[in-house]
PDB file of N, CA and C in Angstrom:
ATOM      1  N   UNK A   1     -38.900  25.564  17.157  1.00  0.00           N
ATOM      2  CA  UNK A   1     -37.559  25.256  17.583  1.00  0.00           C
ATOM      3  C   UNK A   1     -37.422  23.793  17.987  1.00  0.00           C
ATOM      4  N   UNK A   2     -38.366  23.456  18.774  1.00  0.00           N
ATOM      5  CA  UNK A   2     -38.725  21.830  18.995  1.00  0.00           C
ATOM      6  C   UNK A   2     -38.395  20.931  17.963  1.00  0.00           C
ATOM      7  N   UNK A   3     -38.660  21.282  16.551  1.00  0.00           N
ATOM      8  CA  UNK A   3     -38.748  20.421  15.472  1.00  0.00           C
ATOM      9  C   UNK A   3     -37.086  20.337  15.224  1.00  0.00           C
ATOM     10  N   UNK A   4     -36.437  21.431  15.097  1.00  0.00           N
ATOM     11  CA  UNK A   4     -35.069  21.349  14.719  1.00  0.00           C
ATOM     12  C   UNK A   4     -34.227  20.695  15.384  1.00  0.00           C
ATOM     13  N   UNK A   5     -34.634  20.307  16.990  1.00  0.00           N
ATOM     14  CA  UNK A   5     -33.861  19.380  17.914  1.00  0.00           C
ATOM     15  C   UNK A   5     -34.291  18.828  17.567  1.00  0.00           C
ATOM     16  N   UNK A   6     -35.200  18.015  17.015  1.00  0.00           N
ATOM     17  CA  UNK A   6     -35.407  16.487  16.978  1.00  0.00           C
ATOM     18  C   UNK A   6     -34.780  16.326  15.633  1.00  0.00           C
ATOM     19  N   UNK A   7     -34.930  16.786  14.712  1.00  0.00           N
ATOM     20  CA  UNK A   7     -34.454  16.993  13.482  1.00  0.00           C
ATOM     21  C   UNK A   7     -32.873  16.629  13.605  1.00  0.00           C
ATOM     22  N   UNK A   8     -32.345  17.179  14.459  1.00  0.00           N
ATOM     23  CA  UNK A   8     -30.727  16.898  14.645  1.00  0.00           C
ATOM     24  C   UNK A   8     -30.906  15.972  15.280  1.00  0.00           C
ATOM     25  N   UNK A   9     -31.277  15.255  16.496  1.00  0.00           N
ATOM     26  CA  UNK A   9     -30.845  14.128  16.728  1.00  0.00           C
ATOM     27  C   UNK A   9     -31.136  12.844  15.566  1.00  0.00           C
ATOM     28  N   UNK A  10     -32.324  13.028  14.874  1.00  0.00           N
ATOM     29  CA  UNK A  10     -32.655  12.404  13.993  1.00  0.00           C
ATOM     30  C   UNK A  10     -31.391  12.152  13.187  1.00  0.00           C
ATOM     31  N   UNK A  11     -30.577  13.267  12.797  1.00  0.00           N
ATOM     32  CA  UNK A  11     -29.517  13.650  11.831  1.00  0.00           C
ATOM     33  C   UNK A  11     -28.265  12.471  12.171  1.00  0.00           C
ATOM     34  N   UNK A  12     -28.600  12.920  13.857  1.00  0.00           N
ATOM     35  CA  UNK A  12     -26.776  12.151  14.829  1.00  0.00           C
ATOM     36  C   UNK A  12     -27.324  10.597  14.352  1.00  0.00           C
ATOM     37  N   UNK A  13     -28.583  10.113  14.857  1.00  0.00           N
ATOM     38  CA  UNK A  13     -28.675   9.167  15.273  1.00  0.00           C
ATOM     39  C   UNK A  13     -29.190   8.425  14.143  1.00  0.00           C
ATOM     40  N   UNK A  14     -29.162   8.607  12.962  1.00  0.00           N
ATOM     41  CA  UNK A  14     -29.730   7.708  11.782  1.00  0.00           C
ATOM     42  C   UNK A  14     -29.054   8.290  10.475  1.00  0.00           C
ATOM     43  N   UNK A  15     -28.698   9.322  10.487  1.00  0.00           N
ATOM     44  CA  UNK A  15     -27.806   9.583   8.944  1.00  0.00           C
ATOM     45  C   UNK A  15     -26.437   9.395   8.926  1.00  0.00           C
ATOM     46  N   UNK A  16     -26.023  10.265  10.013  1.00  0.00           N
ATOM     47  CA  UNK A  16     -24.397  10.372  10.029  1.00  0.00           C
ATOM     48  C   UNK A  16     -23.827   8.612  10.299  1.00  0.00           C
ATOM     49  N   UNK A  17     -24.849   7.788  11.274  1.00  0.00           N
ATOM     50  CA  UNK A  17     -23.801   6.621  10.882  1.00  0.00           C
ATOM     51  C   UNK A  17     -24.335   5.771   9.350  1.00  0.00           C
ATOM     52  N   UNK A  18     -25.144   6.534   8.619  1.00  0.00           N
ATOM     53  CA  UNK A  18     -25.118   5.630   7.241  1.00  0.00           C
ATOM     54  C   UNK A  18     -23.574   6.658   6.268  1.00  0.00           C
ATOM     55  N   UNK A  19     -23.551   7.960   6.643  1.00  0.00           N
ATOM     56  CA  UNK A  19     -22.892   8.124   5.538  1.00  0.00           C
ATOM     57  C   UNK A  19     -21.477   7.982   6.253  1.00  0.00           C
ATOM     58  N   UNK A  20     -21.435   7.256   7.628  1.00  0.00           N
ATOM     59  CA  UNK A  20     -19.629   7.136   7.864  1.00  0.00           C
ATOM     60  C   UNK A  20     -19.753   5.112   7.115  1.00  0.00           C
ATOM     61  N   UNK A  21     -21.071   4.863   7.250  1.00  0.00           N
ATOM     62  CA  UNK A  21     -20.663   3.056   6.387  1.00  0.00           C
ATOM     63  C   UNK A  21     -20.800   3.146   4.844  1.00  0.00           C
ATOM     64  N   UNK A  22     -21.192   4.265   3.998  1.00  0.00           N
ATOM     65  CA  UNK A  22     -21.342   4.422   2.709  1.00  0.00           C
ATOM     66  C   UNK A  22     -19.415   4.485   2.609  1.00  0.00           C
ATOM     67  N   UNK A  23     -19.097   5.713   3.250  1.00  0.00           N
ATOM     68  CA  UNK A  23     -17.482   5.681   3.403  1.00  0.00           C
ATOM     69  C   UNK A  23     -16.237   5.037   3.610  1.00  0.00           C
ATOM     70  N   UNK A  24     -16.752   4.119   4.509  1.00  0.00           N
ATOM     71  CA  UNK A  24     -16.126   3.163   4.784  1.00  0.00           C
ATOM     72  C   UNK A  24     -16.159   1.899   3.738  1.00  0.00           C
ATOM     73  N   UNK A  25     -17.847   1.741   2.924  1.00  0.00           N
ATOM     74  CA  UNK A  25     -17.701   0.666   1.930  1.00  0.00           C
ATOM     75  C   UNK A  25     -16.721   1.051   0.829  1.00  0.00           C
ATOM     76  N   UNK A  26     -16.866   2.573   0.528  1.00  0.00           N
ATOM     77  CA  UNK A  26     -15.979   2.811  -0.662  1.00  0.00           C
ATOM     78  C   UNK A  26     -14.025   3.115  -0.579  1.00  0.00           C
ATOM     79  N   UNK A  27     -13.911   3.087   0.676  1.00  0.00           N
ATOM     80  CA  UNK A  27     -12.516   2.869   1.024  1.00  0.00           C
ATOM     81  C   UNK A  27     -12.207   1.003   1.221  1.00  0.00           C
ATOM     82  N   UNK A  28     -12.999   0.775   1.253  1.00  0.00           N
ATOM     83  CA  UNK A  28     -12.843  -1.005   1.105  1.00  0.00           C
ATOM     84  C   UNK A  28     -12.828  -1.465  -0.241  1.00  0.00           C
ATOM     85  N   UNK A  29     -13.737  -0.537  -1.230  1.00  0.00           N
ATOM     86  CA  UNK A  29     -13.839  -0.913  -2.189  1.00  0.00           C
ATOM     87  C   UNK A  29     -12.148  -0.952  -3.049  1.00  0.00           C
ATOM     88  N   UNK A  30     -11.738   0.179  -2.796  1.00  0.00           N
ATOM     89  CA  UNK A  30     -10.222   0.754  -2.774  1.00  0.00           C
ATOM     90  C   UNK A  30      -9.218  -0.048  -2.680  1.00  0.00           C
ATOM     91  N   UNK A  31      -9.352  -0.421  -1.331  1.00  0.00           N
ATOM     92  CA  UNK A  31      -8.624  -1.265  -0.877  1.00  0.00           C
ATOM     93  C   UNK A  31      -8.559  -2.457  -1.630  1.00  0.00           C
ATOM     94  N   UNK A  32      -9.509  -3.054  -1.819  1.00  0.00           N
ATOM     95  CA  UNK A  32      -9.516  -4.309  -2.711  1.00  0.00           C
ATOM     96  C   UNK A  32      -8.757  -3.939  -4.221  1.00  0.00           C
ATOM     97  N   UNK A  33      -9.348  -2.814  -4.935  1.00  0.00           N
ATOM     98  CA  UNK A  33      -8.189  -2.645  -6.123  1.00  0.00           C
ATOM     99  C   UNK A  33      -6.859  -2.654  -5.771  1.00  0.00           C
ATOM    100  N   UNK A  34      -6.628  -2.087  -4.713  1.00  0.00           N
ATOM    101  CA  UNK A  34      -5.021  -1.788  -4.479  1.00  0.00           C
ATOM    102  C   UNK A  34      -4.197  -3.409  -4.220  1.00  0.00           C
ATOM    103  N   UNK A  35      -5.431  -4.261  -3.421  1.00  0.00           N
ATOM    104  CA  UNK A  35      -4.741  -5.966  -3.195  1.00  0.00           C
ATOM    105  C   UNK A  35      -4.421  -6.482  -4.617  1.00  0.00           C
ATOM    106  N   UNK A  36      -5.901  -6.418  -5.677  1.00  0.00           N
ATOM    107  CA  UNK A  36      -5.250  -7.085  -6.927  1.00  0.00           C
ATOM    108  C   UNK A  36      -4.372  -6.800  -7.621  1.00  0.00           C
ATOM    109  N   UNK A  37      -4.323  -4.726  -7.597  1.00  0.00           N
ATOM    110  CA  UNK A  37      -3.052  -4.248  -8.104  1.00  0.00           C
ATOM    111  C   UNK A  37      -1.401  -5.007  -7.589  1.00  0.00           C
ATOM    112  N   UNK A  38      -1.620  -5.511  -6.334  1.00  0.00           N
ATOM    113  CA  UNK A  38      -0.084  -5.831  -5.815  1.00  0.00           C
ATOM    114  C   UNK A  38      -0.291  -7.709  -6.342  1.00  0.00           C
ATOM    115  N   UNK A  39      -1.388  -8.095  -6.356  1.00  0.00           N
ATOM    116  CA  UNK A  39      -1.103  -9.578  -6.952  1.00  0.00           C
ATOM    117  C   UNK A  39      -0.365  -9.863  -7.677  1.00  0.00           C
ATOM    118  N   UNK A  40      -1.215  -8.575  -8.992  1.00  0.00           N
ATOM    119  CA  UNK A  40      -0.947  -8.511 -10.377  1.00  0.00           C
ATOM    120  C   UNK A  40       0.656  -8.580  -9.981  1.00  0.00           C
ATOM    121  N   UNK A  41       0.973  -7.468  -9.923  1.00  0.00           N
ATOM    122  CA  UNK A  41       2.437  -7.386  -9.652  1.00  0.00           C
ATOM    123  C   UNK A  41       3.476  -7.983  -9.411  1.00  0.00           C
ATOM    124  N   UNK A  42       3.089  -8.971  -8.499  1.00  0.00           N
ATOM    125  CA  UNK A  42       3.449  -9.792  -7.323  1.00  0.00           C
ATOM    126  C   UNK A  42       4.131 -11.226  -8.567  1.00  0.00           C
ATOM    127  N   UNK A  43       2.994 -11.005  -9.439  1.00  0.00           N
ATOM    128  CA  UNK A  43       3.061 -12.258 -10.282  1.00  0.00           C
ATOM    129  C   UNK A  43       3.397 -12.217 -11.342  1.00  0.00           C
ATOM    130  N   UNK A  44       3.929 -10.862 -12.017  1.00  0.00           N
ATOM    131  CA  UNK A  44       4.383 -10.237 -13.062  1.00  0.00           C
ATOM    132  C   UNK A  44       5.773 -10.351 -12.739  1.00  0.00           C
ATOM    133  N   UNK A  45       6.258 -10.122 -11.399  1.00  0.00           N
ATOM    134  CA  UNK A  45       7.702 -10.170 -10.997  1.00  0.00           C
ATOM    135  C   UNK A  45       8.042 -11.243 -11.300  1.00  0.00           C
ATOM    136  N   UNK A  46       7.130 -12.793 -10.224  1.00  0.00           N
ATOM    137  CA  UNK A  46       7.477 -13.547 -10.779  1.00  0.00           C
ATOM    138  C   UNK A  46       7.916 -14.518 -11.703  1.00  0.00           C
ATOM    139  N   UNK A  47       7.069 -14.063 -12.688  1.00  0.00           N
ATOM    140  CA  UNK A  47       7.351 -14.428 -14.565  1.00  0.00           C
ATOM    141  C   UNK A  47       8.578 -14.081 -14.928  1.00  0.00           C
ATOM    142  N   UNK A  48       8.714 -12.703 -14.688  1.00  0.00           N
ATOM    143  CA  UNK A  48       9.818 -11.913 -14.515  1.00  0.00           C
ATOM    144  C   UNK A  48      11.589 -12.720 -14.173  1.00  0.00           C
ATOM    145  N   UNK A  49      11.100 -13.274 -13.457  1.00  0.00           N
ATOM    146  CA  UNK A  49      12.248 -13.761 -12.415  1.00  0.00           C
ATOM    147  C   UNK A  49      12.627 -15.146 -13.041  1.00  0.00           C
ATOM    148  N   UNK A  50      11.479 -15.497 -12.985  1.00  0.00           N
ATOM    149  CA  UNK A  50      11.508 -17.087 -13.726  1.00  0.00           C
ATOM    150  C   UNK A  50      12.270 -17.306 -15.442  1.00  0.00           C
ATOM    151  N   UNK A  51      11.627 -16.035 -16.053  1.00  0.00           N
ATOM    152  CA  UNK A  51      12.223 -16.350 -17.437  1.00  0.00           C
ATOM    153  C   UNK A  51      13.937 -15.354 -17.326  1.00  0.00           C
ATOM    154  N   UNK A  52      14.452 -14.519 -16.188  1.00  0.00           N
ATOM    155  CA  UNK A  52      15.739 -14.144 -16.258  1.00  0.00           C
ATOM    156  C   UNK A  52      16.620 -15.296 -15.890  1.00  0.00           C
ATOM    157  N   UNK A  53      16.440 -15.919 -14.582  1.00  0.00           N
ATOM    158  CA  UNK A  53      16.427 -17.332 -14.477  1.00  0.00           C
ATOM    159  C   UNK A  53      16.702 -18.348 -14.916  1.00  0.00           C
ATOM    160  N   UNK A  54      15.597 -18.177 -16.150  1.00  0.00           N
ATOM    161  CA  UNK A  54      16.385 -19.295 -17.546  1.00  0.00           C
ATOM    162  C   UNK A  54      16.920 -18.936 -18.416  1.00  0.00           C
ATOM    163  N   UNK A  55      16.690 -17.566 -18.701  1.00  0.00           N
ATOM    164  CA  UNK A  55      18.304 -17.310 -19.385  1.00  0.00           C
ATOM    165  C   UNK A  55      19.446 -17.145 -18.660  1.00  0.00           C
ATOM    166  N   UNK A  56      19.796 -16.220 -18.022  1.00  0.00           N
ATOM    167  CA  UNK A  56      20.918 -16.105 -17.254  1.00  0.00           C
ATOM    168  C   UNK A  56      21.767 -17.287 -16.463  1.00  0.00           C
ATOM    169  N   UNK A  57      20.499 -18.512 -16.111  1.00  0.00           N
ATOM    170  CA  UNK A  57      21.104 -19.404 -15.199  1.00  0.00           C
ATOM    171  C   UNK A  57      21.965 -18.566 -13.887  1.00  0.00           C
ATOM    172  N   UNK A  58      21.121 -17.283 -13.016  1.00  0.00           N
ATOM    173  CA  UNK A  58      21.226 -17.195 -12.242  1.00  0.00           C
ATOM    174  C   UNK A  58      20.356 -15.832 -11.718  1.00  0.00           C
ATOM    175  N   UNK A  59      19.938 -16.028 -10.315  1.00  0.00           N
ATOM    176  CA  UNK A  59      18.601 -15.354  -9.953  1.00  0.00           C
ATOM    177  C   UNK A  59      19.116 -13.889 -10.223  1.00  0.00           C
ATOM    178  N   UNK A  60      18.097 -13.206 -10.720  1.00  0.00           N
ATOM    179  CA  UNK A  60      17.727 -11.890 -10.539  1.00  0.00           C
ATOM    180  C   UNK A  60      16.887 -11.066  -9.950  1.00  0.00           C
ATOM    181  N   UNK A  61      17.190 -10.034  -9.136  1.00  0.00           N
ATOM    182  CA  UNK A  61      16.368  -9.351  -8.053  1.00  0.00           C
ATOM    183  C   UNK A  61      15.457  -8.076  -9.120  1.00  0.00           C
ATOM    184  N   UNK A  62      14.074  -8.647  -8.495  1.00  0.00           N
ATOM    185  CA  UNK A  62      13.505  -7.715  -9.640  1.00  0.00           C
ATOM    186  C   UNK A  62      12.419  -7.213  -8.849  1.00  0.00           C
ATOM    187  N   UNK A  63      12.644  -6.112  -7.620  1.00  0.00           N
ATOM    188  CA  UNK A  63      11.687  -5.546  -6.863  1.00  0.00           C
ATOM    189  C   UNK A  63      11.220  -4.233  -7.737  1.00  0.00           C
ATOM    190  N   UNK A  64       9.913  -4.586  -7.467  1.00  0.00           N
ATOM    191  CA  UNK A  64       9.149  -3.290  -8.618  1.00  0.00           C
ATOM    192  C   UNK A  64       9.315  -2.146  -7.693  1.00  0.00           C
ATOM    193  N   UNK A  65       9.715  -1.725  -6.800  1.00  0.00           N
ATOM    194  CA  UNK A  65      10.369  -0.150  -6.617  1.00  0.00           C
ATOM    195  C   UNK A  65      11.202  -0.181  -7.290  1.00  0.00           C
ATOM    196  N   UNK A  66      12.698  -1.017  -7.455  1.00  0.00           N
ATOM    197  CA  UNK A  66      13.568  -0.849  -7.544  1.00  0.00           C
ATOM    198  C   UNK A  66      14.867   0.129  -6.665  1.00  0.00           C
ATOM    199  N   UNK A  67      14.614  -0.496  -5.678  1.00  0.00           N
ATOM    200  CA  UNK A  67      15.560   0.374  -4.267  1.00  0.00           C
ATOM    201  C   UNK A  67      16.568  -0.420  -4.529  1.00  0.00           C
ATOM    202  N   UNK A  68      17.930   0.228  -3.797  1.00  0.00           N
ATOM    203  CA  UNK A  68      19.144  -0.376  -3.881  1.00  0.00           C
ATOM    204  C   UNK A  68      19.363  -0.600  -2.777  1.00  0.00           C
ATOM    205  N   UNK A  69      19.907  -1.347  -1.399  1.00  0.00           N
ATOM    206  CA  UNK A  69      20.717  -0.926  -0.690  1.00  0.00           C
ATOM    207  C   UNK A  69      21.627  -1.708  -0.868  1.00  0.00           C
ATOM    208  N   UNK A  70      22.584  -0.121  -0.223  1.00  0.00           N
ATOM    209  CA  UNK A  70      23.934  -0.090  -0.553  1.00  0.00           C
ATOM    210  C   UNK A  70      24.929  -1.116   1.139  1.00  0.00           C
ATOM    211  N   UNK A  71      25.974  -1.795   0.684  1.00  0.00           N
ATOM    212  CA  UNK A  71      26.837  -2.162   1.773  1.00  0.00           C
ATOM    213  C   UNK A  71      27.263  -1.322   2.456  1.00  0.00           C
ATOM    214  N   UNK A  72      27.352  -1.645   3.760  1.00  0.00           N
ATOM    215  CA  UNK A  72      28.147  -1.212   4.800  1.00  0.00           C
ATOM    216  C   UNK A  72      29.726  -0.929   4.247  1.00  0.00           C
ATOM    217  N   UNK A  73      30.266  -0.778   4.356  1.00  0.00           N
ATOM    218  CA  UNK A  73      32.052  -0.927   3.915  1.00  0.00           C
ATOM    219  C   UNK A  73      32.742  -0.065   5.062  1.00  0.00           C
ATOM    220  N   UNK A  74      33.733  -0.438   5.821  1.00  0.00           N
ATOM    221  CA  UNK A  74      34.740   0.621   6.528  1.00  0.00           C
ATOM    222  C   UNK A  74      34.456   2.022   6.441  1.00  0.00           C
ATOM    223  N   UNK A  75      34.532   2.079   5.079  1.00  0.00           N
ATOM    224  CA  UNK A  75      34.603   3.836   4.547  1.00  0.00           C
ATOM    225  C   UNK A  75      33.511   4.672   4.706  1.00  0.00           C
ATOM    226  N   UNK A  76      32.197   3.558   4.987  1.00  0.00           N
ATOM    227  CA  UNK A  76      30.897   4.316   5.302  1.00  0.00           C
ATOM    228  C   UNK A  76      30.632   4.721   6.415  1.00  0.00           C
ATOM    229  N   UNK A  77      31.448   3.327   7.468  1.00  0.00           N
ATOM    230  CA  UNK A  77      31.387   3.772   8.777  1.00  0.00           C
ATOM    231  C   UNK A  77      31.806   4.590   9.396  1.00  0.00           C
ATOM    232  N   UNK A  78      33.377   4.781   8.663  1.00  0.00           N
ATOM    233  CA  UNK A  78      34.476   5.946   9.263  1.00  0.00           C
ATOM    234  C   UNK A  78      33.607   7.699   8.886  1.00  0.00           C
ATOM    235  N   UNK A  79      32.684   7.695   7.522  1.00  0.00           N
ATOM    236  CA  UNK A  79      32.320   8.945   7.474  1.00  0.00           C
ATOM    237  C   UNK A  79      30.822   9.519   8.687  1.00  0.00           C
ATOM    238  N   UNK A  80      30.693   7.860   8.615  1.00  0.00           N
ATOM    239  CA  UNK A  80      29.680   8.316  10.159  1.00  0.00           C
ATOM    240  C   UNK A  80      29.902   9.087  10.812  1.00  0.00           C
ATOM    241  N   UNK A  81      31.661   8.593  11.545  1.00  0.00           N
ATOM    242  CA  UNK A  81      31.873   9.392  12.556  1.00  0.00           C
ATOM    243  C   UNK A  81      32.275  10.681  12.533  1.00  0.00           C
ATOM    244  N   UNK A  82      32.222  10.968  11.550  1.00  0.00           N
ATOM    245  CA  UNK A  82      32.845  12.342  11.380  1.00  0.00           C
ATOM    246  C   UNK A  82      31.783  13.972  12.308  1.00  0.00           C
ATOM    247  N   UNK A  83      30.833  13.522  12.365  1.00  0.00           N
ATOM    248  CA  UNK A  83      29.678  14.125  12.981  1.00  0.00           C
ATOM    249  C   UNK A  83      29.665  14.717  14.198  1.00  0.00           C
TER     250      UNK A  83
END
């Protein structure tokens, strides 16, 4: 029985913190794809923007979600209150 306590602390005190930094390297690793993924992006927009730009001769909003928001107007506010 002796052997199996030491055996577990052995476990606490020398494995479990290698496999929480094995974990942690490969969520970093992650992380780093996900930064170049938004570079990429980042700089694809901008091309993006630059050549609407020169055609249009005037800026275009070119967020890669593509969200809208919408104006405020009277009519939005008045249905606020309806509540």
């Amino acid at each position: 029985m002796l052997i199996y306590f030491i055996l577990g602390i052995l476990f606490d005190e020398f494995i479990l913190p290698l496999i929480s930094s094995a974990a942690e390297l490969c969520v970093m690793f992650f992380e780093k794809q996900k930064g170049k993924l938004a570079v990429d992006i980042a700089k694809m927009n901008k091309e993006v923007n630059d050549i609407s730009e020169e055609i249009n001769k005037e800026p275009v909003n070119t967020v890669a979600m593509g969200f809208h928001i919408p104006s405020n107007t009277e009519e939005d506010l008045e249905e606020d209150d309806d509540f």
